[in-house]
Protein backbone atom coordinates (compact mmCIF):
# COMPACT_ATOMS: atom_id res chain seq x y z
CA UNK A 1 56.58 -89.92 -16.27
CA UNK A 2 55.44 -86.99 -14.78
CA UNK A 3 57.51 -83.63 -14.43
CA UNK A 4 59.12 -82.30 -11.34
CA UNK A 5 56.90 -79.47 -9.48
CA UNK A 6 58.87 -76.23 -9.94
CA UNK A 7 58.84 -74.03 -7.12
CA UNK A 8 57.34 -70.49 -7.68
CA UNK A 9 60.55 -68.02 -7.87
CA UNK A 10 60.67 -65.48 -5.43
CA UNK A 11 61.63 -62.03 -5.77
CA UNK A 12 65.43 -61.93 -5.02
CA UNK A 13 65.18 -65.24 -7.79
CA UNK A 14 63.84 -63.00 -10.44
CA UNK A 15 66.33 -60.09 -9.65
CA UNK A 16 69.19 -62.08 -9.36
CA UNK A 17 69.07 -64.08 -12.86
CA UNK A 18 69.09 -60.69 -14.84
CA UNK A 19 72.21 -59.44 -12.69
CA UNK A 20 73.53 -62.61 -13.52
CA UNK A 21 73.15 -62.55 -17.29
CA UNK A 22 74.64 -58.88 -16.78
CA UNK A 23 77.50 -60.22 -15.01
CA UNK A 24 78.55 -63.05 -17.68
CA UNK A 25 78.21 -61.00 -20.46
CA UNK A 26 80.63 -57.94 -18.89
CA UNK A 27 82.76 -60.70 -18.41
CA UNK A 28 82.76 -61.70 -21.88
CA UNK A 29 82.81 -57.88 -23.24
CA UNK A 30 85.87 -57.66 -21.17
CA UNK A 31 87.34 -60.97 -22.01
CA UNK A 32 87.26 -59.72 -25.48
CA UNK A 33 88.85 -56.55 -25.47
CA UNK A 34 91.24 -57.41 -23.62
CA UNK A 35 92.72 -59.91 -26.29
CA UNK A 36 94.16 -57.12 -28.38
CA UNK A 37 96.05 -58.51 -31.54
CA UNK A 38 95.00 -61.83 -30.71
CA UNK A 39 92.07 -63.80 -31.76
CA UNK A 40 90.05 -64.08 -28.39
CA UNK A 41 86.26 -64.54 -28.28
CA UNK A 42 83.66 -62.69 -30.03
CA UNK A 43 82.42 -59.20 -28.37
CA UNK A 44 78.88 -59.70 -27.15
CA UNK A 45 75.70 -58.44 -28.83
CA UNK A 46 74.52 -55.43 -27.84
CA UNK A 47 71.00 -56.30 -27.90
CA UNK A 48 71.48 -59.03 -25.47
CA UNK A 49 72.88 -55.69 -23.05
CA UNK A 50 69.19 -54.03 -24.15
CA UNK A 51 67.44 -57.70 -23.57
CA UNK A 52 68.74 -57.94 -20.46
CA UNK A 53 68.26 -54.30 -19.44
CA UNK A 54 64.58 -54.57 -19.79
CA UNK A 55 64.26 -57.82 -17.70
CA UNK A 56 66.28 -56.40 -14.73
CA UNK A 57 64.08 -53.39 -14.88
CA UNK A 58 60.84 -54.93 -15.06
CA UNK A 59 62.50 -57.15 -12.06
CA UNK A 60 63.07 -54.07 -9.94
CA UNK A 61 59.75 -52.79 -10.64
CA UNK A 62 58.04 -56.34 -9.60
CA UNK A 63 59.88 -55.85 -6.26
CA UNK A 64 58.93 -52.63 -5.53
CA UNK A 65 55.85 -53.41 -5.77
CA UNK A 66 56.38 -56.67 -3.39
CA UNK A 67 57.62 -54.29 -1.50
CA UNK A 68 54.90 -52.13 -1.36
CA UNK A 69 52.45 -55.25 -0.98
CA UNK A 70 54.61 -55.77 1.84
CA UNK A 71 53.84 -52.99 3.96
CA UNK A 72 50.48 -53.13 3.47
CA UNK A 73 50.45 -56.60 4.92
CA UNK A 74 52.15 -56.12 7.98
CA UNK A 75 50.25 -52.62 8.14
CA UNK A 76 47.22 -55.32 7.99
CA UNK A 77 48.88 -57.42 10.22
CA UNK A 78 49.02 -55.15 12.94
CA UNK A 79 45.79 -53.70 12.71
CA UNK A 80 44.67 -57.68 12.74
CA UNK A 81 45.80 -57.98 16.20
CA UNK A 82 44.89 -54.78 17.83
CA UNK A 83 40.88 -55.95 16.60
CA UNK A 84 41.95 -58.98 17.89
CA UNK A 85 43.03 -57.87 21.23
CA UNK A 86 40.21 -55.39 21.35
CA UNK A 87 37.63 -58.44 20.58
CA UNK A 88 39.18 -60.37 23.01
CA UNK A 89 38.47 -57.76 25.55
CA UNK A 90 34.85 -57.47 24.24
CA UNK A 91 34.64 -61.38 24.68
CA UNK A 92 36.10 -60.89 28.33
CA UNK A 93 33.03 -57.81 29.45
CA UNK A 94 30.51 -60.01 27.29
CA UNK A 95 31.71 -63.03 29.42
CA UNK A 96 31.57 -60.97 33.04
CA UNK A 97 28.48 -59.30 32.35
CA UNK A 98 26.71 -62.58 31.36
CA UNK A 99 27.52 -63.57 34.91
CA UNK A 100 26.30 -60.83 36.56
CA UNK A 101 23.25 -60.54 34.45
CA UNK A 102 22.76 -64.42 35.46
CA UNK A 103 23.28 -63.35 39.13
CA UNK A 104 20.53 -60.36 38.71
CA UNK A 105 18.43 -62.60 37.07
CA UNK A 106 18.31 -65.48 39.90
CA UNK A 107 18.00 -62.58 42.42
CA UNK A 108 14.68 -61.61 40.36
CA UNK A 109 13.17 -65.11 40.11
CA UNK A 110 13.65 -65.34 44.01
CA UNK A 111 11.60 -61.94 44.62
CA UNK A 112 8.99 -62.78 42.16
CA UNK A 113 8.13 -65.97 44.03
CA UNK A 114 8.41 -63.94 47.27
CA UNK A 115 6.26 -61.41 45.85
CA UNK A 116 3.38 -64.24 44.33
CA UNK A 117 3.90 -65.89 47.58
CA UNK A 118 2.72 -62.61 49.36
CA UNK A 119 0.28 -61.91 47.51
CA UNK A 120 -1.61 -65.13 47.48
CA UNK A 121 -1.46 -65.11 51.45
CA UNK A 122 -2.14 -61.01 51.61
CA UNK A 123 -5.11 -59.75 53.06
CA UNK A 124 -7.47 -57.81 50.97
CA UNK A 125 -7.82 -53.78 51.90
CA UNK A 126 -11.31 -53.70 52.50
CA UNK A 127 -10.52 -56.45 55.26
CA UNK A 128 -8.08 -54.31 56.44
CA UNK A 129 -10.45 -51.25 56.25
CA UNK A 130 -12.69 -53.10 58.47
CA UNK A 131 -10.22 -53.68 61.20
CA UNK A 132 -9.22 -50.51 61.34
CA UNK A 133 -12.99 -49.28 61.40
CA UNK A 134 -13.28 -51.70 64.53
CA UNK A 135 -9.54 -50.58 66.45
CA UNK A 136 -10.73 -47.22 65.83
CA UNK A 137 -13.71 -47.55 68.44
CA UNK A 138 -11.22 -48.42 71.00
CA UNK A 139 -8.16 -45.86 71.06
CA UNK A 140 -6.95 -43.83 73.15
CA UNK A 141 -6.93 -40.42 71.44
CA UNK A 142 -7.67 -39.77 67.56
CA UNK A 143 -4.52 -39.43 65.25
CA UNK A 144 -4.56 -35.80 65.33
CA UNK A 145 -4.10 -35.29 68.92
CA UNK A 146 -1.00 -33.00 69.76
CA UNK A 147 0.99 -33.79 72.98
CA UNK A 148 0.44 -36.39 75.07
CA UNK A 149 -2.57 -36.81 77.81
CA UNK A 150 -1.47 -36.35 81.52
CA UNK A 151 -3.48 -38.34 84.77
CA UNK A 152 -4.52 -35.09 85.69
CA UNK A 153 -4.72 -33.14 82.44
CA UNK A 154 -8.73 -33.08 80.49
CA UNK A 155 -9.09 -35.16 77.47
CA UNK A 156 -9.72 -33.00 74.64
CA UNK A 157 -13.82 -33.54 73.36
CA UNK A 158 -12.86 -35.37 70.09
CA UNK A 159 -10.56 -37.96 72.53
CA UNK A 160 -12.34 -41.76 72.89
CA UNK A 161 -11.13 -43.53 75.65
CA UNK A 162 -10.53 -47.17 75.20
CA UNK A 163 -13.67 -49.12 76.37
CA UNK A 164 -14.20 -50.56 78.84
CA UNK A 165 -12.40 -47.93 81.19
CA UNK A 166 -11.40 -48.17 84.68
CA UNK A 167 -14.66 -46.82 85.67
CA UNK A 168 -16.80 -49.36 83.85
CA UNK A 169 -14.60 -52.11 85.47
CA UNK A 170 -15.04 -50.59 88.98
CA UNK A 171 -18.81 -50.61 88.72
CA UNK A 172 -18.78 -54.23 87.42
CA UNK A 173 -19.13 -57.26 89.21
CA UNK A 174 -15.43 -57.96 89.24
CA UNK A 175 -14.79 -55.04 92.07
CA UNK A 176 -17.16 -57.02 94.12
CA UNK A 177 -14.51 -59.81 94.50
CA UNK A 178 -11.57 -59.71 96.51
CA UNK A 179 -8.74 -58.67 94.92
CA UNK A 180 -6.51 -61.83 95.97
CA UNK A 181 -9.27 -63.88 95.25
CA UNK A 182 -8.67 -66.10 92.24
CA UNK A 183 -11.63 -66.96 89.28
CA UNK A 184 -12.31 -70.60 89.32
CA UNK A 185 -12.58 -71.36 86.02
CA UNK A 186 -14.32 -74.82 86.81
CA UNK A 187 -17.37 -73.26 88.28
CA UNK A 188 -20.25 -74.70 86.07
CA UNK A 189 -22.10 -72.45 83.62
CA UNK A 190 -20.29 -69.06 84.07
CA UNK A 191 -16.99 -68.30 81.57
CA UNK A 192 -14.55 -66.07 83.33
CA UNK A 193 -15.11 -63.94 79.72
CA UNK A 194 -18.63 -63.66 79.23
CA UNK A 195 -18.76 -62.81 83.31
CA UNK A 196 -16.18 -59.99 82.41
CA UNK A 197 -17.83 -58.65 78.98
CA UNK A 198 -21.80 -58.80 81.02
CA UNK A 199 -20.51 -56.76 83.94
CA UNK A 200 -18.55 -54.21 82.18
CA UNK A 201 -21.91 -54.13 79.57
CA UNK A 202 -23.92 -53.68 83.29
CA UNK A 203 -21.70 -50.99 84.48
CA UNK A 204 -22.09 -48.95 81.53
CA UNK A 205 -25.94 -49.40 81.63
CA UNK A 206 -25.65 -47.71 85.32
């Protein structure tokens, strides 16, 4: 048959059966003295006073120091939630910030395949270099030039005029048609371009 569990006592169990012994046995010191000239019951033994004078005081000194534990625990308590509230908040910033960073990093894969995208269809500087080399033949008036060139104002001697000018067209063989007068492209072996390039390439020989 097995035993009852006993409950562990708690602190106002372990004060209170000392103040009860010293309760029952001021009763029974006063019981007795108070039957004067009578036989009454015996007077109590004073070391049971000292017995139970020790217990009581090691029982106030075991709740002190529940006491004490006390404090620190809801000291510890307190400082559990403020971490808590403060990781919580962490959490929260870790949480946003994982969400932007996710944004950036979507915006960054996008512009990395626009950038590999341009670059496999970009055309190589030397290519570019060229073309320029070739446009530079035909402008107007070299980067440097300062103010722009009038109808009736000199070009300065480092200016190229754009070829073929209105000279070279005027001595080619388009002056010689009328100027209503339409090209027919349909007229057998002559191209309205290479008729344009050979006359302007015929005026500038004359």
């Amino acid at each position: 048959m097995s035993l009852p569990h006993a409950h562990p006592e708690t602190t106002q169990d372990i004060i209170h059966e000392p103040l009860d012994k010293f309760e029952a046995l001021t009763h029974a010191l006063f019981a007795s003295l108070s039957q004067t000239g009578l036989r009454g019951p015996p007077l109590p033994n004073i070391d049971e006073f000292l017995a139970t004078d020790a217990v009581l005081a090691k029982a106030l000194a075991t709740a002190r120091e529940h006491q004490k534990n006390q404090k620190i625990i809801e000291s510890l308590s307190e400082e559990i939630l403020g971490l808590d509230a403060k990781l919580r908040g962490v959490w929260t910033s870790l949480d946003e910030a994982h969400k932007e960073l996710g944004v950036i990093v979507e915006e960054g894969e996008v512009r990395l395949k626009e950038i590999e995208a341009a670059s496999k269809g970009a055309i190589p500087y030397q290519q570019l270099l060229d073309y320029a080399s070739i446009l530079s033949g035909f402008t107007s008036a070299p980067p440097t030039s300062k103010g722009p060139i009038g109808p009736d104002q000199p070009a300065p001697p480092s200016t190229r005029p754009p070829f073929p000018n209105e000279e070279m067209m005027r001595a080619g063989r388009l002056a010689e048609r009328p100027a209503l007068e339409r090209v027919n492209l349909k007229e057998p072996g002559t191209s309205p371009v290479f008729s344009f390039l050979l006359s302007s390439a015929l005026g500038q020989l004359t």
